[in-house]
Protein backbone atom coordinates (compact mmCIF):
# COMPACT_ATOMS: atom_id res chain seq x y z
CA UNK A 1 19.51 -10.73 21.36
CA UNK A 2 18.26 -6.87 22.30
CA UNK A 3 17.49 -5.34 19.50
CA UNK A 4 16.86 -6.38 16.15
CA UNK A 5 15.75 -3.83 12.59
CA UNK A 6 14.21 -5.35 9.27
CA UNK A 7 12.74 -4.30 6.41
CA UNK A 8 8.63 -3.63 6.80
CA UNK A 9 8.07 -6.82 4.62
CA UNK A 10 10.14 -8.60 7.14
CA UNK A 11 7.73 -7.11 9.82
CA UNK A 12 5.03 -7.49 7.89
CA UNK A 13 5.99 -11.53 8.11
CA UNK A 14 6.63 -11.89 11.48
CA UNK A 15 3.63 -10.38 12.28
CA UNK A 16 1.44 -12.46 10.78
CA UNK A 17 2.73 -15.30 13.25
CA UNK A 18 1.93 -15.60 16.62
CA UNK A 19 4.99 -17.48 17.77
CA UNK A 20 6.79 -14.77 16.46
CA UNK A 21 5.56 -11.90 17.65
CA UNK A 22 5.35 -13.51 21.38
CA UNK A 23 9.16 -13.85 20.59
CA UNK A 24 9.39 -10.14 19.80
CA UNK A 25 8.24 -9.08 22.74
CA UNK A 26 11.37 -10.38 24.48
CA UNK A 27 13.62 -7.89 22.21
CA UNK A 28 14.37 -4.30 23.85
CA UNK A 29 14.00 -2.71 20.05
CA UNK A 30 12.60 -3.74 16.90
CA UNK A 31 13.15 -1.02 14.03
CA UNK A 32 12.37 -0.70 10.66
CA UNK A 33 13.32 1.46 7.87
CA UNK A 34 13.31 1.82 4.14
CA UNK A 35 9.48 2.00 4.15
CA UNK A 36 6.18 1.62 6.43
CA UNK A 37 4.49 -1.95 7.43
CA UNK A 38 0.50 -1.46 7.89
CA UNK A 39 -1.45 0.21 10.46
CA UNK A 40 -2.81 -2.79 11.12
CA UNK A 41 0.40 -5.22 11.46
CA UNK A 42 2.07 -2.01 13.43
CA UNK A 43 -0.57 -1.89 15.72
CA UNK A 44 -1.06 -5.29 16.55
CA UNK A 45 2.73 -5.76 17.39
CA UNK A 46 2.64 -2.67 19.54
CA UNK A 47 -0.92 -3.88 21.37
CA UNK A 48 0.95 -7.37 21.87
CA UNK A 49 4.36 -5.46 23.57
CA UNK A 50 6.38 -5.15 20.86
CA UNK A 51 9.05 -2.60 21.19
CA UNK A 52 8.50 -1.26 17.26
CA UNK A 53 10.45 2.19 16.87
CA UNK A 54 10.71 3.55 12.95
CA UNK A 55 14.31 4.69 11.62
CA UNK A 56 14.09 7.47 9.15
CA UNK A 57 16.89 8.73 7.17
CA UNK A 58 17.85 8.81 3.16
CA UNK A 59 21.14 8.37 1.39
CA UNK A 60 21.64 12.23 0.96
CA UNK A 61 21.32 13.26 4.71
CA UNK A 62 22.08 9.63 6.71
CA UNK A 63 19.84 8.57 9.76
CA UNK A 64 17.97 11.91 11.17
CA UNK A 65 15.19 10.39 13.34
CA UNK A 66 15.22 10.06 17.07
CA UNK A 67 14.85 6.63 16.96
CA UNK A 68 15.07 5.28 20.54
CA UNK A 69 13.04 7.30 22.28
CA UNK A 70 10.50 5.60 24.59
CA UNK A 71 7.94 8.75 23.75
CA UNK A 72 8.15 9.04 20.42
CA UNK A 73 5.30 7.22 18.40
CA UNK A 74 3.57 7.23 14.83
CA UNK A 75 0.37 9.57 14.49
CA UNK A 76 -2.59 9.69 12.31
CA UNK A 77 -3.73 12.97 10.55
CA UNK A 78 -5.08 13.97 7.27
CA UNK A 79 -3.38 16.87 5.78
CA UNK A 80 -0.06 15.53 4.00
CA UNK A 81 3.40 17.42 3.59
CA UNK A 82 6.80 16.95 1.93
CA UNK A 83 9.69 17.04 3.95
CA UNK A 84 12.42 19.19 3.35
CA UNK A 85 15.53 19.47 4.85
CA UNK A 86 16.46 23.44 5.65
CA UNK A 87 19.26 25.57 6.45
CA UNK A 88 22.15 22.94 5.55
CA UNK A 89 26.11 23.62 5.20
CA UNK A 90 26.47 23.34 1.60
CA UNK A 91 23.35 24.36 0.33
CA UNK A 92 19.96 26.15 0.76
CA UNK A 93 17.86 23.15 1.51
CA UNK A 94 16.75 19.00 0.22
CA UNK A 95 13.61 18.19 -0.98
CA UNK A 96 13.10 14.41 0.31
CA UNK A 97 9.81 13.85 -2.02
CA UNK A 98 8.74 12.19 1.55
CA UNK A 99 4.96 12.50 2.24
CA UNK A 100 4.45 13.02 5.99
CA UNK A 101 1.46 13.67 8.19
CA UNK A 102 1.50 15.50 11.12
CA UNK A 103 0.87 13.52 15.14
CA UNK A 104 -2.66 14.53 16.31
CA UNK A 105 -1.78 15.22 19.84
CA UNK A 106 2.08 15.56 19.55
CA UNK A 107 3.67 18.73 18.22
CA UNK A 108 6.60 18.44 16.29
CA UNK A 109 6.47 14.49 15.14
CA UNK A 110 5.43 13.34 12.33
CA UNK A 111 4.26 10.32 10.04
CA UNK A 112 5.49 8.88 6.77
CA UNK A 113 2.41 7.99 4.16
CA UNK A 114 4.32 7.59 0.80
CA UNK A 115 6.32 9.72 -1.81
CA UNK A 116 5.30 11.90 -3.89
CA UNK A 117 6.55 10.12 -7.36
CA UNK A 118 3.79 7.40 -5.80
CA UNK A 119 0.89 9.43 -5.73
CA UNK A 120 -1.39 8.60 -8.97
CA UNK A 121 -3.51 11.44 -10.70
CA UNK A 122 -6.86 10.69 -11.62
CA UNK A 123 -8.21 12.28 -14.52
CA UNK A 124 -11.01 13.51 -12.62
CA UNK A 125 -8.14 15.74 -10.33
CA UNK A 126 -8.34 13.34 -7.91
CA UNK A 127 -5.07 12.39 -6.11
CA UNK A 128 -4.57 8.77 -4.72
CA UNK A 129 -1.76 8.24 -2.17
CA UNK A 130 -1.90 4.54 -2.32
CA UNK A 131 1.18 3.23 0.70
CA UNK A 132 -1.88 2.89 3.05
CA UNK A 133 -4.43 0.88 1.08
CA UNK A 134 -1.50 -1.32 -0.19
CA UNK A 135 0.70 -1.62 3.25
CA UNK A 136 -2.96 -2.58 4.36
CA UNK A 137 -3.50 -4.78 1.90
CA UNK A 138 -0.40 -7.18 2.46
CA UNK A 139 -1.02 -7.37 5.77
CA UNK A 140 -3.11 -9.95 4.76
CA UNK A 141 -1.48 -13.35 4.53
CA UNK A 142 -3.16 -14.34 1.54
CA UNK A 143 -1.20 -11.19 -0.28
CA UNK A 144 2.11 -11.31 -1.24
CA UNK A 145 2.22 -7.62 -2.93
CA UNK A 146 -0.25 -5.02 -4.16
CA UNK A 147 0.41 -2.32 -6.52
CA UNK A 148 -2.62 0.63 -7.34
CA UNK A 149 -2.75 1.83 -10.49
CA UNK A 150 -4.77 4.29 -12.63
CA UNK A 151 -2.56 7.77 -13.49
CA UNK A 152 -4.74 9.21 -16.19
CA UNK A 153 -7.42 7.22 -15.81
CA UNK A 154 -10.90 7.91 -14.08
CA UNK A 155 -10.96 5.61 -11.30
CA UNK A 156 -8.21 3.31 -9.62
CA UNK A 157 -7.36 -0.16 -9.40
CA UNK A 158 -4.76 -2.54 -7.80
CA UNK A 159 -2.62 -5.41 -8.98
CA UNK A 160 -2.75 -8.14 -6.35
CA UNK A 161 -0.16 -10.57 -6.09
CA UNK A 162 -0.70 -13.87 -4.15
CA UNK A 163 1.00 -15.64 -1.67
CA UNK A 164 3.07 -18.81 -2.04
CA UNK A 165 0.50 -21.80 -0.91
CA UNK A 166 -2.42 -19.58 -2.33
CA UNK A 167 -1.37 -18.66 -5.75
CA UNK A 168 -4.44 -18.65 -8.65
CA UNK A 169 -4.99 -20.00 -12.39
CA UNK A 170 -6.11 -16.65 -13.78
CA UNK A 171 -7.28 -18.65 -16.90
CA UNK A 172 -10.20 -19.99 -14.28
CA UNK A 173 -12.90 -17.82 -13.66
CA UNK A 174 -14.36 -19.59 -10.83
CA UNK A 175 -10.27 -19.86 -9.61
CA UNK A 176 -10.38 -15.97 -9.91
CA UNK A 177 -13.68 -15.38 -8.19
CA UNK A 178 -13.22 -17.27 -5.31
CA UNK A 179 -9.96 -15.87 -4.43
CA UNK A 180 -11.12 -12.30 -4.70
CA UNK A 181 -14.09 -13.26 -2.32
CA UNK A 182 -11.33 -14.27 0.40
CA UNK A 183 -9.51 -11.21 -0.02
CA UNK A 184 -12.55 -8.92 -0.33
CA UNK A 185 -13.26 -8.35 3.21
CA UNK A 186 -9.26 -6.69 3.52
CA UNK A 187 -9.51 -4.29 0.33
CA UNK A 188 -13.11 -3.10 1.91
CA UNK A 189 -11.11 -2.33 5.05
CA UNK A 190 -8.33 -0.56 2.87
CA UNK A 191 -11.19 1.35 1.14
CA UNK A 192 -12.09 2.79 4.50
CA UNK A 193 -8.79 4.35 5.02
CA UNK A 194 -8.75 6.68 2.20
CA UNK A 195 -11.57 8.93 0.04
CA UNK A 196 -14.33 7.91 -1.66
CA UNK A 197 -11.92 8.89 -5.31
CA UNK A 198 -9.37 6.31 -4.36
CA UNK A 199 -11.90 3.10 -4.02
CA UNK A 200 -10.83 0.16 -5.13
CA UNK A 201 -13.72 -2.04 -6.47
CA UNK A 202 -13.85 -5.59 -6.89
CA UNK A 203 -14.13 -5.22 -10.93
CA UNK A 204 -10.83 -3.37 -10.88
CA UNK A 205 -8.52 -5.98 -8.98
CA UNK A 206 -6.19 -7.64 -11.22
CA UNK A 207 -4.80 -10.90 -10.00
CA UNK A 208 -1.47 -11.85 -11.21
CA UNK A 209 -0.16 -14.56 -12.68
CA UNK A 210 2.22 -16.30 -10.64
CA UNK A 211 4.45 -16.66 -14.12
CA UNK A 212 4.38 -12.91 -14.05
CA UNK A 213 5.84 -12.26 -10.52
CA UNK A 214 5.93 -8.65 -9.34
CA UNK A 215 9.42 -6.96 -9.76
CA UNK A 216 11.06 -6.47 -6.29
CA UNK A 217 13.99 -4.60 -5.09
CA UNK A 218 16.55 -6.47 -2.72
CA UNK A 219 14.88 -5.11 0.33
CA UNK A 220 12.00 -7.17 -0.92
CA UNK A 221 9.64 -4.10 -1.80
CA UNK A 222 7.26 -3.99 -5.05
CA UNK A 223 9.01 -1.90 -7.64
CA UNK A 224 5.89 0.17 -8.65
CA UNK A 225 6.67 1.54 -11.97
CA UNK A 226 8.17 -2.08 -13.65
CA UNK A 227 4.98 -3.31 -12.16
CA UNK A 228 2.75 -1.56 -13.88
CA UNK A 229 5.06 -1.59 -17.08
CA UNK A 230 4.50 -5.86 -16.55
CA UNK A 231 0.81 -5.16 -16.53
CA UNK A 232 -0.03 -2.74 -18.82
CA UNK A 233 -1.60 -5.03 -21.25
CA UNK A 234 -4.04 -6.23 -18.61
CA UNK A 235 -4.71 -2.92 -17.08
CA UNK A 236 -5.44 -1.27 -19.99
CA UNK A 237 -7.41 -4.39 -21.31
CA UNK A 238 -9.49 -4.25 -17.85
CA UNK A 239 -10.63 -0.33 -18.34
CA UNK A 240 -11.70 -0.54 -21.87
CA UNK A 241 -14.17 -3.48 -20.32
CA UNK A 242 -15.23 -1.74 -17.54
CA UNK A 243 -15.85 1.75 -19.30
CA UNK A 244 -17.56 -0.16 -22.29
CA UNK A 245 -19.84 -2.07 -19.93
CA UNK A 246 -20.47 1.01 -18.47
CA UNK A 247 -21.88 3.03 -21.39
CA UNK A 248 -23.65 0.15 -22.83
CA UNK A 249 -25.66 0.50 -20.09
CA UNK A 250 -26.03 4.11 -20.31
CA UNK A 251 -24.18 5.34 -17.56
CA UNK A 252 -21.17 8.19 -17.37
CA UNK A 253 -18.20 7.30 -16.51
CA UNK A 254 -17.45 10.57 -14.16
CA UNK A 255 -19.67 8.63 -12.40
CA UNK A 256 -19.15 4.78 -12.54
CA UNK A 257 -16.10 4.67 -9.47
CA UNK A 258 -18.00 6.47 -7.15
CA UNK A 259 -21.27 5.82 -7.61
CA UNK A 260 -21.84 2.16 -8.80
CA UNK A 261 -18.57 0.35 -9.58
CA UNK A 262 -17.14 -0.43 -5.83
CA UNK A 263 -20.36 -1.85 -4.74
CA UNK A 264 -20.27 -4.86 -8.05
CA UNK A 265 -20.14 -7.94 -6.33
CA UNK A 266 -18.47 -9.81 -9.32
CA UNK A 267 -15.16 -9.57 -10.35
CA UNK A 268 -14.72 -9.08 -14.13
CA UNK A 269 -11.20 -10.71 -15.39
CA UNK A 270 -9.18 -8.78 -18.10
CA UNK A 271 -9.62 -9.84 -21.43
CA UNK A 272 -13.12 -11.87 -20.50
């Protein structure tokens, strides 16, 4: 076998294995498409001599990326556009609700980040585009899915799903605790990715309970809205105890995510 294409999850698993990333290597292509797999599992397959090209395309417009060619590559940048589609037959243009970045050394390509129905708005006008902190996040192997949440609300926070083999009682406190300690280390490196606004702390990670599993499409992706629609008890639960603890200790909430709340070192369970 030459060439091989998966979903990122797929990726995302096979890069988390040694033997099968050494087995990558002997493929001429490996592509993905219908989403992004992490910086950090992208770049370790690429560092290791893994062929990894990205396939872009939608249902309205079919394949449009060049995907095949050896000098075309995924950049890093901070300013973050929609794509739209210009000048077709049949009709002015396409708005692809695509997020994309620009390469920083090579003009004209271009990096996917999210969509814009995923970005959440803060109350505070902040704007969280979470793809990176959660593609980040799963590249873990202790993390099955992760799913930020907080439209409306001050501050964000993130549903964490665990793997199969490392699943928790979320009735234990001391269960609780000790898994968020192992995964700590990996949201602290997702934090770093993104703006001081879109922080995750350690009081506003919601484990899930594994009789509660995350709602995924067939490609095996998180569906983000029925997600948070399984949650909402918990989430909402989990910022009325946060914001009360908060002001019972006299301090403002404007303030709480930036300034105090990611640097807890005890994880607060909802409900508790």
């Amino acid at each position: 076998m030459h060439c091989n294409s998966g979903c990122p999850t797929l990726v995302e698993h096979w890069a988390q294995s040694d033997e099968h990333v050494k087995l990558l290597t002997t493929l001429q292509n490996l592509s993905f498409s219908g989403g992004s797999p992490s910086s950090k599992s992208g770049t370790k397959l690429v560092q290791a001599g893994v062929p990894l090209y990205s396939v872009y395309g939608s249902t309205e417009c079919g394949s449009t990326s060049k995907a095949f060619d050896a000098d075309d590559s995924q950049g890093f940048g901070n300013g973050k556009y929609e794509l739209h589609y210009l000048n077709l037959t049949d009709t002015r243009g396409y708005a692809t609700s695509d997020l994309v970045v620009p390469h920083p050394t090579k003009k004209g390509l271009r990096k996917i980040v999210g969509r814009l129905d995923d970005i959440i708005c803060l109350s505070t006008a902040g704007k969280v585009v979470p793809i990176s902190q959660e593609s980040h996040l799963v590249s873990n192997k202790l993390i099955a899915g992760a799913v930020m949440f907080g439209a409306g609300k001050d501050f964000p926070g993130v549903l964490i799903e665990p793997h199969d083999g490392h699943s928790v009682n979320t009735s234990e406190e001391l269960s609780l605790k000790s898994f968020v300690d192992k995964i700590w280390p990996i949201v602290e490196e997702a934090n770093r990715l993104v703006e001081a606004h879109a922080y995750i702390s350690r009081e506003m990670i919601i484990v899930t309970d594994v009789a509660r599993p995350l709602p995924r499409a067939a490609k095996g992706t998180v569906i983000r809205k029925q997600a948070i629609e399984l949650y909402n008890d918990d989430i909402e639960k989990l910022y009325t105890l946060v914001i009360n603890r908060a002001l019972s200790h006299g301090r403002a909430t404007s303030t709480l995510h930036t300034n105090i709340l990611h640097k807890h070192n005890i994880h607060v369970k909802p409900g508790v």
